[in-house]
Protein backbone atom coordinates (compact mmCIF):
# COMPACT_ATOMS: atom_id res chain seq x y z
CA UNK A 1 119.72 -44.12 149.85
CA UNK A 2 122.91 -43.21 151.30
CA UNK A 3 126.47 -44.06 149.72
CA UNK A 4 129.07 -44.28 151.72
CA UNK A 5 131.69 -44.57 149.17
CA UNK A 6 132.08 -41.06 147.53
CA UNK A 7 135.59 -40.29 145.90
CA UNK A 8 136.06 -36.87 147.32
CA UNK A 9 137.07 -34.08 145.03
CA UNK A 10 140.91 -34.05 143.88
CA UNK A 11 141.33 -37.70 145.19
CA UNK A 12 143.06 -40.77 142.49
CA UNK A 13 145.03 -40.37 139.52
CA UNK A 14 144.86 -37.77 136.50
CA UNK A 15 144.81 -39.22 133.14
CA UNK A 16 148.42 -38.11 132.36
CA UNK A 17 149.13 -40.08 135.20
CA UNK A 18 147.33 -42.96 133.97
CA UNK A 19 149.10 -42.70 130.91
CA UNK A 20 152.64 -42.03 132.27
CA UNK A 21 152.47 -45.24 134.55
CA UNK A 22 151.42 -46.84 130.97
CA UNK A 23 154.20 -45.75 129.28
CA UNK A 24 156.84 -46.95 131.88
CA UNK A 25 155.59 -49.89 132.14
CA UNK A 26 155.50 -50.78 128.22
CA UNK A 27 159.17 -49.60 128.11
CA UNK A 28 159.80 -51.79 130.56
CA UNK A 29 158.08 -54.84 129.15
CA UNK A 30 159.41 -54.11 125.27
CA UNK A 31 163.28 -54.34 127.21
CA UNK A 32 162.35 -57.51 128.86
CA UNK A 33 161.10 -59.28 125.32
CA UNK A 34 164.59 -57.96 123.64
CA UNK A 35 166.36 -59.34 126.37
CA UNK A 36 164.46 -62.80 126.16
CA UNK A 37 164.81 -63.01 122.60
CA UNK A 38 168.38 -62.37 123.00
CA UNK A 39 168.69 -65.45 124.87
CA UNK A 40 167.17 -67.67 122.84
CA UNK A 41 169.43 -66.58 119.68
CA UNK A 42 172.05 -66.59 121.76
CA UNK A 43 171.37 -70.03 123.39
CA UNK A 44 170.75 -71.45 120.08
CA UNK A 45 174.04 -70.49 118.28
CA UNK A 46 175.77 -71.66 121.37
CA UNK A 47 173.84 -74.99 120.58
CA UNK A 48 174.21 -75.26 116.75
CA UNK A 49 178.21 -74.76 117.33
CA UNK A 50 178.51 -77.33 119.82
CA UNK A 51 176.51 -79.69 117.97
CA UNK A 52 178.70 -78.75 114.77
CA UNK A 53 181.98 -79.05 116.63
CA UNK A 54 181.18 -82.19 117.53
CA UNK A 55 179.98 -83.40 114.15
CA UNK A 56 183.41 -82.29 112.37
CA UNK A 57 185.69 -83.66 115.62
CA UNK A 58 183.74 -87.12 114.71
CA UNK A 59 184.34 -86.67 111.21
CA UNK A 60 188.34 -85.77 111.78
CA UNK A 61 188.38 -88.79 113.97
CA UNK A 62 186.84 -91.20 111.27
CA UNK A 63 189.41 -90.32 108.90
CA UNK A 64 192.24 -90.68 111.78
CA UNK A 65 191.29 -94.18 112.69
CA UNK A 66 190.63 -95.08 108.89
CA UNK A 67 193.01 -98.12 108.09
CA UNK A 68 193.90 -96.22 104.46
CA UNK A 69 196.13 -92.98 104.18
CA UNK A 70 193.06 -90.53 102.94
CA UNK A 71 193.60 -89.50 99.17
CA UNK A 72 193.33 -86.28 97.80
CA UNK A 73 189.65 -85.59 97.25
CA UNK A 74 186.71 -83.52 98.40
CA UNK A 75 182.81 -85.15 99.99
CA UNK A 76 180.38 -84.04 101.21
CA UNK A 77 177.40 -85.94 103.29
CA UNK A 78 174.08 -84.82 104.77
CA UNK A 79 173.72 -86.12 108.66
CA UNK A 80 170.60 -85.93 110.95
CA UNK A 81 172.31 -85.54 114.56
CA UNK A 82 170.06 -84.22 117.30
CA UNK A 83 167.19 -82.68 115.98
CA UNK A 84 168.58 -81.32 112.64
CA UNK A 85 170.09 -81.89 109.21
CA UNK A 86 173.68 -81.51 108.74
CA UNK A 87 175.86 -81.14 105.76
CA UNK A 88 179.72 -82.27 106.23
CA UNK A 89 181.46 -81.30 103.22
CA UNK A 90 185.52 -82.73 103.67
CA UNK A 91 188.40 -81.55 101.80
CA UNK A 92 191.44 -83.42 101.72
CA UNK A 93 194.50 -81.42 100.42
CA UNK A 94 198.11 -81.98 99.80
CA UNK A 95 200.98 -80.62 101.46
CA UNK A 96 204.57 -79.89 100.59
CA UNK A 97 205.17 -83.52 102.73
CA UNK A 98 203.75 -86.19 100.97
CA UNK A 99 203.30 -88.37 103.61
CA UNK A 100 200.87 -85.51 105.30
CA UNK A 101 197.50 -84.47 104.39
CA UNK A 102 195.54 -81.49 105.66
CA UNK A 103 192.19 -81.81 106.28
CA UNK A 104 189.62 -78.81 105.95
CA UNK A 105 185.92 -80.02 107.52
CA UNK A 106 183.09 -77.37 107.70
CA UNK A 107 179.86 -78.18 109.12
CA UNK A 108 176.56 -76.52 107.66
CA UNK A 109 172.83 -76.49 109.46
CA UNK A 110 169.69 -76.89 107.24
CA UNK A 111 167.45 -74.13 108.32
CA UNK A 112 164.49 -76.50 106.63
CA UNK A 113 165.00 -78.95 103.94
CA UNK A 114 164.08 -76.91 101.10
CA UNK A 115 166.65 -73.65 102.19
CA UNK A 116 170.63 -74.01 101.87
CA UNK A 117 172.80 -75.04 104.78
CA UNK A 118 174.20 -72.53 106.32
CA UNK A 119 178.09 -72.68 107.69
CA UNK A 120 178.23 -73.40 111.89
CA UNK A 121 181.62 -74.92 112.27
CA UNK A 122 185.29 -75.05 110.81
CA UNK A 123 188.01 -77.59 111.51
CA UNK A 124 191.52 -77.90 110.37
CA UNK A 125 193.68 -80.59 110.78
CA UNK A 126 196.34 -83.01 109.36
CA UNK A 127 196.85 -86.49 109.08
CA UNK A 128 200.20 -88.38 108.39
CA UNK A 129 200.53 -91.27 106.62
CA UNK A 130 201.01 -95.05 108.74
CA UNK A 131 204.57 -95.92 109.19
C-alpha cells in the first residue's frame, strides 16, 4: 500500500510553537472576560442609580404635592420597583426658617432579603411651607 500523504521531514509546527500560539490566545481570551465583566458591573450600577434616582425624585415629589407642611421626623419604607427591594429612609430636618424644611432621602438596594441594603442614591432638597 502506498500513502500519499507523508508529512515530510521539518514540515508543521514545533511544540513551543504549539504552546506559544496557546498562550496568546489565553491572554487574549482572559482580557476579553475582564472586559465583559466590566460591563456588566458597570451596566448594573448605571441601572441601580437610575432606578434609585428615580425612587427618591418620586419620594421628594410625594412630600411636595402633600396637602400638609411635612413635620420634623425621620421614615423609612421598603419598596419593590423593577425587579428589586428598596429601602427609602426620609429625614425631615429644620432650618434656621421655620417655614422651610430640608429634606435628606437616600435610597438603599437589597442585595437579597436576608443581607442589608446597601446605599445607591442621595437627594437633598427643601420644601417651604403653603402660603
Amino acid at each position: 500500500m502506498n500513502c500519499k500523504y507523508v508529512l515530510a521531514p521539518g514540515k508543521g509546527f514545533t511544540l513551543i510553537e504549539v504552546l506559544v500560539a496557546l498562550l496568546v490566545f489565553s491572554l487574549i481570551a482572559s482580557a476579553a472576560s475582564q472586559v465583559g465583566s466590566q460591563y456588566i458591573n458597570s451596566y448594573q450600577t448605571v441601572r441601580d442609580k437610575t432606578l434609585a434616582a428615580w425612587i427618591a425624585e418620586n419620594r421628594m415629589n410625594e412630600l411636595r404635592l402633600a396637602e400638609t407642611f411635612p413635620t420634623l421626623s425621620e421614615t423609612s419604607r421598603d419598596l419593590d420597583y423593577g425587579t428589586d427591594r428598596w429601602l427609602i429612609a426620609t429625614a425631615v430636618k429644620g432650618t434656621p426658617e421655620p417655614s422651610i424644611r430640608r429634606i435628606d432621602i437616600t435610597v438603599s438596594r437589597y442585595a437579597d432579603l436576608a443581607g442589608e441594603p446597601r446605599p445607591v442614591h442621595t437627594l437633598s432638597g427643601f420644601i417651604g411651607a403653603p402660603p
